[in-house]
PDB file of N, CA and C in Angstrom:
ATOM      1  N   UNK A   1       0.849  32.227   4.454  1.00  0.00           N
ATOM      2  CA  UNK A   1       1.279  30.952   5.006  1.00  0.00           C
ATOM      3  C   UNK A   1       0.854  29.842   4.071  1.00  0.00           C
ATOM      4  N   UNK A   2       2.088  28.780   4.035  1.00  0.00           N
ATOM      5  CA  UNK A   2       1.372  27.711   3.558  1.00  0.00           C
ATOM      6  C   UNK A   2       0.514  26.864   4.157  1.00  0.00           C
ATOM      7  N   UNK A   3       0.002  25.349   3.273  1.00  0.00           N
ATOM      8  CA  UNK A   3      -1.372  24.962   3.633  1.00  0.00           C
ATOM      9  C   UNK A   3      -0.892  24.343   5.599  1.00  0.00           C
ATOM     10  N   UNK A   4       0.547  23.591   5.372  1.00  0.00           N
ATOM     11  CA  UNK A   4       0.593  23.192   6.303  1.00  0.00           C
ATOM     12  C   UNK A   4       0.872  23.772   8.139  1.00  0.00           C
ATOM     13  N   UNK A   5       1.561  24.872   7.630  1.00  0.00           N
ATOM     14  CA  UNK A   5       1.120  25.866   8.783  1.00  0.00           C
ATOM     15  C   UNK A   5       0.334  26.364   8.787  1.00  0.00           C
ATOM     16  N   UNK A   6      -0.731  26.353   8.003  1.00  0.00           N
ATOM     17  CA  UNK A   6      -1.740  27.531   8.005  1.00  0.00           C
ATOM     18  C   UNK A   6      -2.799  26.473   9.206  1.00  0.00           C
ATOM     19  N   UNK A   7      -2.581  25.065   8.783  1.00  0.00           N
ATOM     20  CA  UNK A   7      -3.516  24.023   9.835  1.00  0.00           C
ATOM     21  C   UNK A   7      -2.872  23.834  10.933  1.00  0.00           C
ATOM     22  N   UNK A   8      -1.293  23.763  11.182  1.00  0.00           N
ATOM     23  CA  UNK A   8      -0.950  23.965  12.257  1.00  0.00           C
ATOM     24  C   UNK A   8      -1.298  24.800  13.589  1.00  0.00           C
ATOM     25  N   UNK A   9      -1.164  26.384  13.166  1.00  0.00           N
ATOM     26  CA  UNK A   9      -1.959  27.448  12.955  1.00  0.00           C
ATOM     27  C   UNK A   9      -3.255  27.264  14.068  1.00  0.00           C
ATOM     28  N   UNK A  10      -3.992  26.207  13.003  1.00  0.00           N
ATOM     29  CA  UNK A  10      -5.737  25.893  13.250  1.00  0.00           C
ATOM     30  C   UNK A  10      -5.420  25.159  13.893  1.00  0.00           C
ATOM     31  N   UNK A  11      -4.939  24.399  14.151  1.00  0.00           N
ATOM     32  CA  UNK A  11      -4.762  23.208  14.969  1.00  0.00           C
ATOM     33  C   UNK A  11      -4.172  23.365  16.375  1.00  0.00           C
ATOM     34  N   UNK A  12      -3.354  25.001  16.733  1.00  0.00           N
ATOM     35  CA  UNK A  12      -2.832  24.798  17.697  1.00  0.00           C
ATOM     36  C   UNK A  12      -3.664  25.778  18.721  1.00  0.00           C
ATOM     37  N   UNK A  13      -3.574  26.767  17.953  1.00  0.00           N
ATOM     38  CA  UNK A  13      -5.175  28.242  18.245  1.00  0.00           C
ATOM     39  C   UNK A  13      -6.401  27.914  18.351  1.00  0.00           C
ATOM     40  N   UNK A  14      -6.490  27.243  17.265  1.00  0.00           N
ATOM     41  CA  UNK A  14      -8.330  27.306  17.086  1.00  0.00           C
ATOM     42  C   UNK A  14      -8.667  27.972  15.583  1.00  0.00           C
ATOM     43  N   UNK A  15      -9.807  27.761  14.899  1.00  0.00           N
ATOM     44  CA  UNK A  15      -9.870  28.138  13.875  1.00  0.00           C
ATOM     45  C   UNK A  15      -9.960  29.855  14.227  1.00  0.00           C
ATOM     46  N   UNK A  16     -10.467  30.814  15.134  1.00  0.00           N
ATOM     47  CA  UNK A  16     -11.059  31.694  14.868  1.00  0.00           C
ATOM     48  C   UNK A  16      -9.686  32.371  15.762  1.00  0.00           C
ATOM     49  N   UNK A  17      -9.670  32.052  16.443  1.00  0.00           N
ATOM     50  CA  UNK A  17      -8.112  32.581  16.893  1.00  0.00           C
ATOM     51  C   UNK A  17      -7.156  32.698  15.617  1.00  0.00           C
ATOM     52  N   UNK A  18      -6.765  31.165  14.715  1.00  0.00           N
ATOM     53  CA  UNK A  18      -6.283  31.422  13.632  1.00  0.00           C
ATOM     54  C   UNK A  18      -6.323  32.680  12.802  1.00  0.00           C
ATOM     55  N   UNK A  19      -7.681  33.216  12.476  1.00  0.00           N
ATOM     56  CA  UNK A  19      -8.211  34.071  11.791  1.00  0.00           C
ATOM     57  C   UNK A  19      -7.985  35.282  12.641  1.00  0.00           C
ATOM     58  N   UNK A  20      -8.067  35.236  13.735  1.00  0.00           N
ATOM     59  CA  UNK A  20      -8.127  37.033  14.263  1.00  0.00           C
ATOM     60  C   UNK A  20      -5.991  37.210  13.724  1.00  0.00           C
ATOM     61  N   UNK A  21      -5.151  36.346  13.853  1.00  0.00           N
ATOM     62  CA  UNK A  21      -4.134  36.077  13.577  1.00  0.00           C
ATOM     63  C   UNK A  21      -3.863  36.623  12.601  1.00  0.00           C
ATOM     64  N   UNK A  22      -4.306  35.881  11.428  1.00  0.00           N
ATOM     65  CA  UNK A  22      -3.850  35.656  10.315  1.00  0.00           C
ATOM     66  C   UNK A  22      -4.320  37.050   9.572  1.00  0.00           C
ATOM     67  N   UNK A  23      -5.523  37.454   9.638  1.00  0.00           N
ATOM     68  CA  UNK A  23      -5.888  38.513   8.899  1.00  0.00           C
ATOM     69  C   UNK A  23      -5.599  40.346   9.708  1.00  0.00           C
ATOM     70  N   UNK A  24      -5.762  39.777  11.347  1.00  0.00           N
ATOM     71  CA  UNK A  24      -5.180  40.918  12.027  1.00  0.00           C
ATOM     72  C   UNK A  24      -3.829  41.465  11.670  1.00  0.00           C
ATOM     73  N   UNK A  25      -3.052  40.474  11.840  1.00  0.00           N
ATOM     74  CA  UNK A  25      -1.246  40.953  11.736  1.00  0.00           C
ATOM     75  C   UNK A  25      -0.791  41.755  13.189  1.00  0.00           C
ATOM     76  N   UNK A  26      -1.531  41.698  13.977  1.00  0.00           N
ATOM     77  CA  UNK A  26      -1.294  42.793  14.965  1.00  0.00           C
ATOM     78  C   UNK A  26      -0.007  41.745  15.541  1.00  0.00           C
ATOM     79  N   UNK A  27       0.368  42.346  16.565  1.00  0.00           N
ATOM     80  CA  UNK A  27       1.670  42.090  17.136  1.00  0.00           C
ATOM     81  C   UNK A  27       0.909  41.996  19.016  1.00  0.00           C
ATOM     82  N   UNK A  28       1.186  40.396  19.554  1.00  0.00           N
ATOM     83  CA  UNK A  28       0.512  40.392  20.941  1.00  0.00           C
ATOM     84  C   UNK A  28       1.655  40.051  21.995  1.00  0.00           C
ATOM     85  N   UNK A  29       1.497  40.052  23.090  1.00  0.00           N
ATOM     86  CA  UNK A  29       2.302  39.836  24.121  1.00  0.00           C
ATOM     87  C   UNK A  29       2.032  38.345  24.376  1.00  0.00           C
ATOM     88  N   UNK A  30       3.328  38.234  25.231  1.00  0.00           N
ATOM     89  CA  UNK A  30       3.312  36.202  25.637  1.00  0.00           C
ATOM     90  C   UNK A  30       1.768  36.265  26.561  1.00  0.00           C
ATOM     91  N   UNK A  31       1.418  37.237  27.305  1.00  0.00           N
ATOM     92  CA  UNK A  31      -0.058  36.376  27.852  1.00  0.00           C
ATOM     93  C   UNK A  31      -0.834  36.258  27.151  1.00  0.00           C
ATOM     94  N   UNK A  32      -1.138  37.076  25.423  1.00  0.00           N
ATOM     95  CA  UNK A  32      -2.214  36.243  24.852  1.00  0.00           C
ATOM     96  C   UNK A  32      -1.819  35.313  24.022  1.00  0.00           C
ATOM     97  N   UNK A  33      -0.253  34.974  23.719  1.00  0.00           N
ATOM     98  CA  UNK A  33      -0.145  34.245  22.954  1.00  0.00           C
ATOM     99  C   UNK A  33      -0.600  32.819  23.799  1.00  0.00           C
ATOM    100  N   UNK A  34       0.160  33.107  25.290  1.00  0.00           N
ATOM    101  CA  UNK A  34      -0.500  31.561  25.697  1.00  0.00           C
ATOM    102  C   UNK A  34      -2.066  31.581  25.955  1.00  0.00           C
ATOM    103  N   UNK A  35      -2.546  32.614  26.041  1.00  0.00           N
ATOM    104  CA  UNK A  35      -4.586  32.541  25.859  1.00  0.00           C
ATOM    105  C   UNK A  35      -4.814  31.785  24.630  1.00  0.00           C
ATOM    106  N   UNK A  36      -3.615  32.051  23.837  1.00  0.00           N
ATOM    107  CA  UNK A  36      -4.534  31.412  22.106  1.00  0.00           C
ATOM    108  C   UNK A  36      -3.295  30.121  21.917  1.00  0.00           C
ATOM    109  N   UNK A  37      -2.687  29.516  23.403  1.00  0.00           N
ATOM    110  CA  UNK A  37      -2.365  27.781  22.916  1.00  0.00           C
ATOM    111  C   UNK A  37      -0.860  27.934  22.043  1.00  0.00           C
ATOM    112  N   UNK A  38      -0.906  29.215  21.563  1.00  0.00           N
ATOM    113  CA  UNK A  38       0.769  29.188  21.140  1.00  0.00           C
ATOM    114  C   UNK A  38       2.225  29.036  21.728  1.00  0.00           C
ATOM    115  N   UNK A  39       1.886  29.265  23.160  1.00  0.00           N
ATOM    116  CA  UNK A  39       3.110  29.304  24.092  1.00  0.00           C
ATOM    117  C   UNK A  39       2.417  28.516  25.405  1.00  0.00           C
ATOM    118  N   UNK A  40       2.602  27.525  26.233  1.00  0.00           N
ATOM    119  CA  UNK A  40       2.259  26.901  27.065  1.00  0.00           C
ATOM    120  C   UNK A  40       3.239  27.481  28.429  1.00  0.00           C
ATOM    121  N   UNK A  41       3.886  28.364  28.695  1.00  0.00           N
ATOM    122  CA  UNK A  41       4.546  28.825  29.528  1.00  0.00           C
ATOM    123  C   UNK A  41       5.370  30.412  29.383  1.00  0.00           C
ATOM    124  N   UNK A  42       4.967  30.897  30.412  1.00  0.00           N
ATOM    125  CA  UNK A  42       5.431  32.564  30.476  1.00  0.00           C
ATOM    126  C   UNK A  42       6.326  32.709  31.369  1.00  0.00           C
ATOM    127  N   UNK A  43       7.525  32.847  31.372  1.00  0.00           N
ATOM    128  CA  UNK A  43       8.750  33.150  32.226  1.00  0.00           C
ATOM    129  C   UNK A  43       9.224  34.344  32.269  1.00  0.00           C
ATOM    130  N   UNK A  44       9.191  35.460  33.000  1.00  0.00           N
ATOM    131  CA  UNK A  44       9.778  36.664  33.556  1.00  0.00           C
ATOM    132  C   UNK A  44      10.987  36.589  33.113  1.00  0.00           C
ATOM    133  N   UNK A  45      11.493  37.671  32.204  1.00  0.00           N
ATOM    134  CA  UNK A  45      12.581  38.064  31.693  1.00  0.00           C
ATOM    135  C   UNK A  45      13.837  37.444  32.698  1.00  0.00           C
ATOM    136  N   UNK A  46      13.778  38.031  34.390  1.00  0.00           N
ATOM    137  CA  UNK A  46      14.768  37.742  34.745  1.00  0.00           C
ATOM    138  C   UNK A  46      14.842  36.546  35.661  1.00  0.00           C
ATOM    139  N   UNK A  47      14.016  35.391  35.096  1.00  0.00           N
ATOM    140  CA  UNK A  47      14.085  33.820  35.351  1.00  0.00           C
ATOM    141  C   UNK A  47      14.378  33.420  34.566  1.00  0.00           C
ATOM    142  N   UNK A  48      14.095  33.578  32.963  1.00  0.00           N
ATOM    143  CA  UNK A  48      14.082  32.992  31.942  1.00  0.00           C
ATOM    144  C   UNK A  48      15.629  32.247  32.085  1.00  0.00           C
ATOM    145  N   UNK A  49      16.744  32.249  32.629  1.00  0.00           N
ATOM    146  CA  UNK A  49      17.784  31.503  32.284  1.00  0.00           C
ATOM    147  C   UNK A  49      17.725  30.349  33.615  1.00  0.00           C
ATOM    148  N   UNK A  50      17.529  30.968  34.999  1.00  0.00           N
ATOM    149  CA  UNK A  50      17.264  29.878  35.951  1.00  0.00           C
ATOM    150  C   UNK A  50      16.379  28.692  34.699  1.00  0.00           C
ATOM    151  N   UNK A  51      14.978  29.088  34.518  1.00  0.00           N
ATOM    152  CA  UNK A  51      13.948  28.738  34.076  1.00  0.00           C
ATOM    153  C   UNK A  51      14.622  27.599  33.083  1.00  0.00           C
ATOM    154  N   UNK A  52      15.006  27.847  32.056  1.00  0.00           N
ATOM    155  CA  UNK A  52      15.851  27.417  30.864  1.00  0.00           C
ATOM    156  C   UNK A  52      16.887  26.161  31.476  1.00  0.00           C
ATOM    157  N   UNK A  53      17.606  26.036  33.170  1.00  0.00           N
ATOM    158  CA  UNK A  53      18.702  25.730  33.293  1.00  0.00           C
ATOM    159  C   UNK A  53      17.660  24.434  33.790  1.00  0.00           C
ATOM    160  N   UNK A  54      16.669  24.843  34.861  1.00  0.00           N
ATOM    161  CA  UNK A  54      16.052  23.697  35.492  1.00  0.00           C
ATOM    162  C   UNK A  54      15.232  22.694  34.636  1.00  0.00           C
ATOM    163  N   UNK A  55      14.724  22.901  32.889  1.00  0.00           N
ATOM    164  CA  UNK A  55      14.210  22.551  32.665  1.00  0.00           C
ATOM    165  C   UNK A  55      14.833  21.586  31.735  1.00  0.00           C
ATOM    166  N   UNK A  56      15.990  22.000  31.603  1.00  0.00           N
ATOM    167  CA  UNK A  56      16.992  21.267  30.661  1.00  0.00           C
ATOM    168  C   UNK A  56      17.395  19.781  31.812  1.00  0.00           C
ATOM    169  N   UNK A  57      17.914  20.399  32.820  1.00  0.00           N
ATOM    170  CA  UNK A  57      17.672  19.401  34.467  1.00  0.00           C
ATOM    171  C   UNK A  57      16.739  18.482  34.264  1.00  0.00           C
ATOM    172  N   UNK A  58      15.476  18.891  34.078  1.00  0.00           N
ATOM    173  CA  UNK A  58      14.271  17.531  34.274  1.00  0.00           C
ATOM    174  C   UNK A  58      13.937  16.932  33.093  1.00  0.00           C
ATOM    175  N   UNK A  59      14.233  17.306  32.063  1.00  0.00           N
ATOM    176  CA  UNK A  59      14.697  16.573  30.536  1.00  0.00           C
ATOM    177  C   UNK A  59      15.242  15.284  30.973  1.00  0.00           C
ATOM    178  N   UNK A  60      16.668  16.174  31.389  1.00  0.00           N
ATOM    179  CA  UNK A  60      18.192  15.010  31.507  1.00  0.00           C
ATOM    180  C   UNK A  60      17.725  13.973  32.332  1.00  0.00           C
ATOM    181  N   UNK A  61      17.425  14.142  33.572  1.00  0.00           N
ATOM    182  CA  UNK A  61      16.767  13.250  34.321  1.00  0.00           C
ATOM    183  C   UNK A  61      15.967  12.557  34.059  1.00  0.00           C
ATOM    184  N   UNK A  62      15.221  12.591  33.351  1.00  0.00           N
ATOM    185  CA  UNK A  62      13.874  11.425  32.694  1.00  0.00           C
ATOM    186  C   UNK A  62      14.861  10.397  32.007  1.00  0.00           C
ATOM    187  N   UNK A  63      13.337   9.477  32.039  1.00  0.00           N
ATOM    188  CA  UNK A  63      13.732   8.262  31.117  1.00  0.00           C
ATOM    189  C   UNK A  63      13.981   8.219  29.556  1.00  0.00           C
ATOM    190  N   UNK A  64      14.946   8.252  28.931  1.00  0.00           N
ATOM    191  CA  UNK A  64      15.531   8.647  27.738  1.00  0.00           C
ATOM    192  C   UNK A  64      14.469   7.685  27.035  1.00  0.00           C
ATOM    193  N   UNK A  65      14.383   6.464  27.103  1.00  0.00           N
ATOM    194  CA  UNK A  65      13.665   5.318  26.285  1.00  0.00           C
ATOM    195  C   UNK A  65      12.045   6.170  26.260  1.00  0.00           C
ATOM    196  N   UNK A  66      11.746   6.391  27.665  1.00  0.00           N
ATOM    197  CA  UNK A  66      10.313   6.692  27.297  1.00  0.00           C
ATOM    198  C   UNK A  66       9.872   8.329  26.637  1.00  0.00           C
ATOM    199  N   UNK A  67      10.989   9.109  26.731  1.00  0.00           N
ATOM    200  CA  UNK A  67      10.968  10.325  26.333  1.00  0.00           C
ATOM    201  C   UNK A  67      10.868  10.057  24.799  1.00  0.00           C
ATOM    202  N   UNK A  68      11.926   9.164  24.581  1.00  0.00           N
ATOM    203  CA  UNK A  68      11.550   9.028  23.109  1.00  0.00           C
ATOM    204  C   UNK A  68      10.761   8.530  22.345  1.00  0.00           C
ATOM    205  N   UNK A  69      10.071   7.631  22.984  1.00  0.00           N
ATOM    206  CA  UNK A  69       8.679   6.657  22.768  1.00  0.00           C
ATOM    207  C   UNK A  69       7.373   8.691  22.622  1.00  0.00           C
ATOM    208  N   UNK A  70       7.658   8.723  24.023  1.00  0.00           N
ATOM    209  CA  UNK A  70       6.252   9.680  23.929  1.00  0.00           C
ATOM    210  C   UNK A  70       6.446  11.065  22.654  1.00  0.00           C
ATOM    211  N   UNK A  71       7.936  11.298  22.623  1.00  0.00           N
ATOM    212  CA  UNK A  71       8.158  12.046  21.311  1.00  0.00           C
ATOM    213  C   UNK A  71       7.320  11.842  20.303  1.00  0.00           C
ATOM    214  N   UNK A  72       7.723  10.040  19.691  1.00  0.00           N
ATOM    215  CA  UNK A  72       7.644   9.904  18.899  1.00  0.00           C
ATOM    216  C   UNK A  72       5.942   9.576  18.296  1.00  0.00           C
ATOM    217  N   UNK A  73       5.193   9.295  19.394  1.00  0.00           N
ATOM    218  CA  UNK A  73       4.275   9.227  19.516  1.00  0.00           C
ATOM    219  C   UNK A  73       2.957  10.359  19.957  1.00  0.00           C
ATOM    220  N   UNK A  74       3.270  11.122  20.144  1.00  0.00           N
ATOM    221  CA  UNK A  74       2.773  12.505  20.620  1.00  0.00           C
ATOM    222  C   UNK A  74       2.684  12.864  19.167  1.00  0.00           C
ATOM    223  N   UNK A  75       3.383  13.255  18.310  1.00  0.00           N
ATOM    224  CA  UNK A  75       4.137  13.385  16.794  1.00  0.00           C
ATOM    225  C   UNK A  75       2.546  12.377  15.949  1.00  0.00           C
ATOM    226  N   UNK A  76       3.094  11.200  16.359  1.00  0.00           N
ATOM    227  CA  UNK A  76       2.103   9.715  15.279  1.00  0.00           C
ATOM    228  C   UNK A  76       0.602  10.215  15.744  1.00  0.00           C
ATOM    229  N   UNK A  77      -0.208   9.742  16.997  1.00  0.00           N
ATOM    230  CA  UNK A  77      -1.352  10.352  17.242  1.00  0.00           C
ATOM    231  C   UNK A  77      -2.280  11.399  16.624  1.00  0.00           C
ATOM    232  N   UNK A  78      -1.035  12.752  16.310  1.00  0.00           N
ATOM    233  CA  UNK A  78      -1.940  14.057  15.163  1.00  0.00           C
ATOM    234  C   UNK A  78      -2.204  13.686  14.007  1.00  0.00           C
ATOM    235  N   UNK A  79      -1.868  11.802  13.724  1.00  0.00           N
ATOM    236  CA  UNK A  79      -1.958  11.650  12.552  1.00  0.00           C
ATOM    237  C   UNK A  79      -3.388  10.855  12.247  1.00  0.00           C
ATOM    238  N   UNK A  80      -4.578  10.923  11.638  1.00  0.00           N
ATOM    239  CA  UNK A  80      -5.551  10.269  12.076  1.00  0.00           C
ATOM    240  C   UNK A  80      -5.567   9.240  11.702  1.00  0.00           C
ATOM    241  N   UNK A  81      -4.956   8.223  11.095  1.00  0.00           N
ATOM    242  CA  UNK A  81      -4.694   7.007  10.752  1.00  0.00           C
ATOM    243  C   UNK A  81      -4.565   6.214  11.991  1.00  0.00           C
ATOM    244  N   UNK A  82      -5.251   4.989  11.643  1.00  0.00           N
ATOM    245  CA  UNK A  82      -5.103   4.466  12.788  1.00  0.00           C
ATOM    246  C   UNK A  82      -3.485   3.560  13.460  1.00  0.00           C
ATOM    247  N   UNK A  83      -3.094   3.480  14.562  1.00  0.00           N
ATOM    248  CA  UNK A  83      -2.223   3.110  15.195  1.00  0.00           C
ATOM    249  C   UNK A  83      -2.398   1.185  14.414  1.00  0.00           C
ATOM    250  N   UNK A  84      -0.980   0.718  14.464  1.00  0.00           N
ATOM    251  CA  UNK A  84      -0.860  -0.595  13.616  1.00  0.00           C
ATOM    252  C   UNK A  84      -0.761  -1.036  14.860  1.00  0.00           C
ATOM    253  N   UNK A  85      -1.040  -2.398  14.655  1.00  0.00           N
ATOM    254  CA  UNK A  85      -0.758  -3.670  15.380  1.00  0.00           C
ATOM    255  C   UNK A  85       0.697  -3.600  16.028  1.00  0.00           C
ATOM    256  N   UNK A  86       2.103  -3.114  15.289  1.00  0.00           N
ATOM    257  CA  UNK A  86       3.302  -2.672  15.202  1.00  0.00           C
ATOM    258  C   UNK A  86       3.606  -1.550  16.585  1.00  0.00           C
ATOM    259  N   UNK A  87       2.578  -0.741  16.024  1.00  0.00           N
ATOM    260  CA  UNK A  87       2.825   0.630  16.210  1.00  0.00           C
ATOM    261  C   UNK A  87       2.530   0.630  18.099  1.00  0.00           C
ATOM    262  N   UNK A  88       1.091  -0.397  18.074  1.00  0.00           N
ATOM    263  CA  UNK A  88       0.973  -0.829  19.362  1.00  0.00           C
ATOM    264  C   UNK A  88       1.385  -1.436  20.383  1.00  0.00           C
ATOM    265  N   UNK A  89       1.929  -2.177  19.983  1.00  0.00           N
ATOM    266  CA  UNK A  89       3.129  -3.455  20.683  1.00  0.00           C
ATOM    267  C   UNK A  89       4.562  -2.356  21.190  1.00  0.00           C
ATOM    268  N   UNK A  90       5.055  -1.840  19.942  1.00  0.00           N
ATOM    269  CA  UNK A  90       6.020  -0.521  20.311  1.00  0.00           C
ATOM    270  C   UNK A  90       5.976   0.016  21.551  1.00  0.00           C
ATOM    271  N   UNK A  91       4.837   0.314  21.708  1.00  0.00           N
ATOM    272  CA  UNK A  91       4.088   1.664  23.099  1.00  0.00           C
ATOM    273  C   UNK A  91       4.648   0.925  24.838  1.00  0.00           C
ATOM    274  N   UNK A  92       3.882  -0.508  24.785  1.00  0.00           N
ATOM    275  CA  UNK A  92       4.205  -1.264  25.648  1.00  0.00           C
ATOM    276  C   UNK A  92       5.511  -1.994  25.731  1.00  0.00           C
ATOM    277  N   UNK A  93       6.824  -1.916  24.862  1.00  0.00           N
ATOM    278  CA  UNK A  93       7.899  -2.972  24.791  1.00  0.00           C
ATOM    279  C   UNK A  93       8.744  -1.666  26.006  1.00  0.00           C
ATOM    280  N   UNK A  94       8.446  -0.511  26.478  1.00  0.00           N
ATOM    281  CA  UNK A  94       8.970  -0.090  27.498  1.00  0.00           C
ATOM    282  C   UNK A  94       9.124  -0.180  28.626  1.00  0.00           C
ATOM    283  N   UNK A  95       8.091  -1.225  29.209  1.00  0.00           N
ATOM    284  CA  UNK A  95       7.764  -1.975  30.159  1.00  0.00           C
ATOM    285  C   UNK A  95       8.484  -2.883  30.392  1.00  0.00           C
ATOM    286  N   UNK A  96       9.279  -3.376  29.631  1.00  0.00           N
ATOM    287  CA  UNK A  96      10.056  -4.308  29.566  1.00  0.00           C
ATOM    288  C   UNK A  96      11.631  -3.982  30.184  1.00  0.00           C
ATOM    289  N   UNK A  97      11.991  -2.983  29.887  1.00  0.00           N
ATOM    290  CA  UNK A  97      13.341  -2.496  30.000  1.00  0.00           C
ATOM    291  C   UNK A  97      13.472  -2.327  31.239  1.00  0.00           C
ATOM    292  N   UNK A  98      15.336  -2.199  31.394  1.00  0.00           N
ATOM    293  CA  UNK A  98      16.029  -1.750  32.794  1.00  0.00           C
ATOM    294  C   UNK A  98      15.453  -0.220  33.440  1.00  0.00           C
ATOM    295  N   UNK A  99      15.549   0.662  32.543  1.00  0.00           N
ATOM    296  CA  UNK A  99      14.670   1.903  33.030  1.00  0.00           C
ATOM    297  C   UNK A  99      13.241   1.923  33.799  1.00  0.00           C
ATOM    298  N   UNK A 100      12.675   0.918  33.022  1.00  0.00           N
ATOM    299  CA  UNK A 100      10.957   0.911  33.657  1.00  0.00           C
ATOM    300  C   UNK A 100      11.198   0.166  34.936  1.00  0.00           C
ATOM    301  N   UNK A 101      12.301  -0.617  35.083  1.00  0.00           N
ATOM    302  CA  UNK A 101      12.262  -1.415  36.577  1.00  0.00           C
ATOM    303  C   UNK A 101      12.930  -0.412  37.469  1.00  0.00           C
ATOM    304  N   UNK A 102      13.880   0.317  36.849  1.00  0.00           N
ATOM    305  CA  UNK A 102      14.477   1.441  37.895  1.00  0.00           C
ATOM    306  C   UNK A 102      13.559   2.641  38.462  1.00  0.00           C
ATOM    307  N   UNK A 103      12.714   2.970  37.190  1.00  0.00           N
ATOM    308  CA  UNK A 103      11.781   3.881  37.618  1.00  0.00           C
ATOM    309  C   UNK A 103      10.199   3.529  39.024  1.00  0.00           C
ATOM    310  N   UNK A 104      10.327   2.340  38.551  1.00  0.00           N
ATOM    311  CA  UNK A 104       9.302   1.589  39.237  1.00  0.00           C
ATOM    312  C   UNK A 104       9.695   0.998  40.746  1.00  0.00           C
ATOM    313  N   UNK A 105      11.196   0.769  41.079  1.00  0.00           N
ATOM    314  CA  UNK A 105      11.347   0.809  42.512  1.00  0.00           C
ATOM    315  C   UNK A 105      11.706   1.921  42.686  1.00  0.00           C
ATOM    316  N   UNK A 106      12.217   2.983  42.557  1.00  0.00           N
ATOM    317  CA  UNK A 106      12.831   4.236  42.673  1.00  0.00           C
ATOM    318  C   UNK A 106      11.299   4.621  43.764  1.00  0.00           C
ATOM    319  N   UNK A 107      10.525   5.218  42.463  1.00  0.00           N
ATOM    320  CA  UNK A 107       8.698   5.233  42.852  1.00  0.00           C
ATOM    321  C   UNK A 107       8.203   4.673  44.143  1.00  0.00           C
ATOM    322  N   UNK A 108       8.959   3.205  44.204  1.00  0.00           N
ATOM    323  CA  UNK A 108       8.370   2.747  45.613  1.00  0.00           C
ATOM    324  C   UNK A 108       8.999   2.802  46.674  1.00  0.00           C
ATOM    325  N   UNK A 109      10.618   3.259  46.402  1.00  0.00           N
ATOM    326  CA  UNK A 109      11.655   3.632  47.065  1.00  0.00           C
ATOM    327  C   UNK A 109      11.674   5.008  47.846  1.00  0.00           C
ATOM    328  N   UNK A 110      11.064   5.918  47.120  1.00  0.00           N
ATOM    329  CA  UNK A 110      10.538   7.486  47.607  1.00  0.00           C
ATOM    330  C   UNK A 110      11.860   7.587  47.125  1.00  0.00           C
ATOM    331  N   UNK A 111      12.652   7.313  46.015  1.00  0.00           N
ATOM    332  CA  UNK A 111      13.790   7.990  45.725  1.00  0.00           C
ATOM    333  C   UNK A 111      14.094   8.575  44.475  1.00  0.00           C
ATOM    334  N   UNK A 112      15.064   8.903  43.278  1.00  0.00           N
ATOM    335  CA  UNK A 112      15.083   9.787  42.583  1.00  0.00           C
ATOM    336  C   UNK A 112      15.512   8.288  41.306  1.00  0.00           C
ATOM    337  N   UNK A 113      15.124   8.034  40.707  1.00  0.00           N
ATOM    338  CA  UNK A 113      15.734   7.175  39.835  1.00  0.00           C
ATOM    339  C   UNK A 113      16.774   7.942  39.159  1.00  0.00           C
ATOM    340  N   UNK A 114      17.818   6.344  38.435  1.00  0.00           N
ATOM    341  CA  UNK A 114      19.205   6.806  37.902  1.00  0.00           C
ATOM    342  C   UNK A 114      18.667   5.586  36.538  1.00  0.00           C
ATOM    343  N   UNK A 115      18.538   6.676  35.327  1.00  0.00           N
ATOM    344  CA  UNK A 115      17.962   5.873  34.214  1.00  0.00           C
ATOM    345  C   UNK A 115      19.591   5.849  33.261  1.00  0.00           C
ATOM    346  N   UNK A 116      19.639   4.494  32.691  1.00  0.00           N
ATOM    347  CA  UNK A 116      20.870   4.168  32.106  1.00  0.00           C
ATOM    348  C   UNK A 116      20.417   4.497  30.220  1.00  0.00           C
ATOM    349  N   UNK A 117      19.073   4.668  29.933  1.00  0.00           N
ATOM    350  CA  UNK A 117      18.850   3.854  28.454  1.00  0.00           C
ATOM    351  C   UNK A 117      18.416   2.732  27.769  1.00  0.00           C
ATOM    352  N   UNK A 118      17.974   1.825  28.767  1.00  0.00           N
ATOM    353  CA  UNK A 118      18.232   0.236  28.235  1.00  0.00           C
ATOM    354  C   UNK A 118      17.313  -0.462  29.244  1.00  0.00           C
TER     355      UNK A 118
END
């Protein structure tokens, strides 16, 4: 592996998990892959498409603006540099939008918000 998966790797396992990995080669099943942080969810062969259909569902349904904010930021964070003045202001200009007001009476509405983008 190269350097940058090889820290990925470390970064997502653990260093020593990395290593039983990397130098083992063995071949493991999805419950230890999610023991060692590689897979965050195990779905039974014959859910896996329900599984797949509902999750694509609660994607679509979210707030597109903030999905893409936390993308993009989930992403910036692994980076240890610090967050700009820019970078900060960004985080909060979602607060601002038609979505955050829809989501926010919806919430107090007990109802399902209908997010436009904007």
């Amino acid at each position: 592996m190269g350097p940058t998966e090889l820290k990925l790797v470390a970064d997502v396992a653990g260093g020593p998990a990395a290593l039983e990995i990397l130098l083992e080669g063995r071949v493991f099943g999805s419950a230890e892959a999610k023991d060692k942080n590689l897979v965050h969810r195990v779905v039974a062969d014959e859910n896996f498409e329900a599984e797949i259909a509902a999750t694509v569902q609660r994607i679509a349904a979210g707030a597109p603006l903030a999905a893409t904010l936390h993308k993009r930021y989930v992403r910036r964070l692994s980076d240890p540099a610090p967050l700009t003045e820019a970078e900060i202001a960004e985080c909060y200009r979602c607060f601002g939008t038609q979505d955050f007001r829809e989501g926010y009476r919806a919430f107090l509405e007990k109802r399902k918000p209908v997010f436009t983008g904007r």
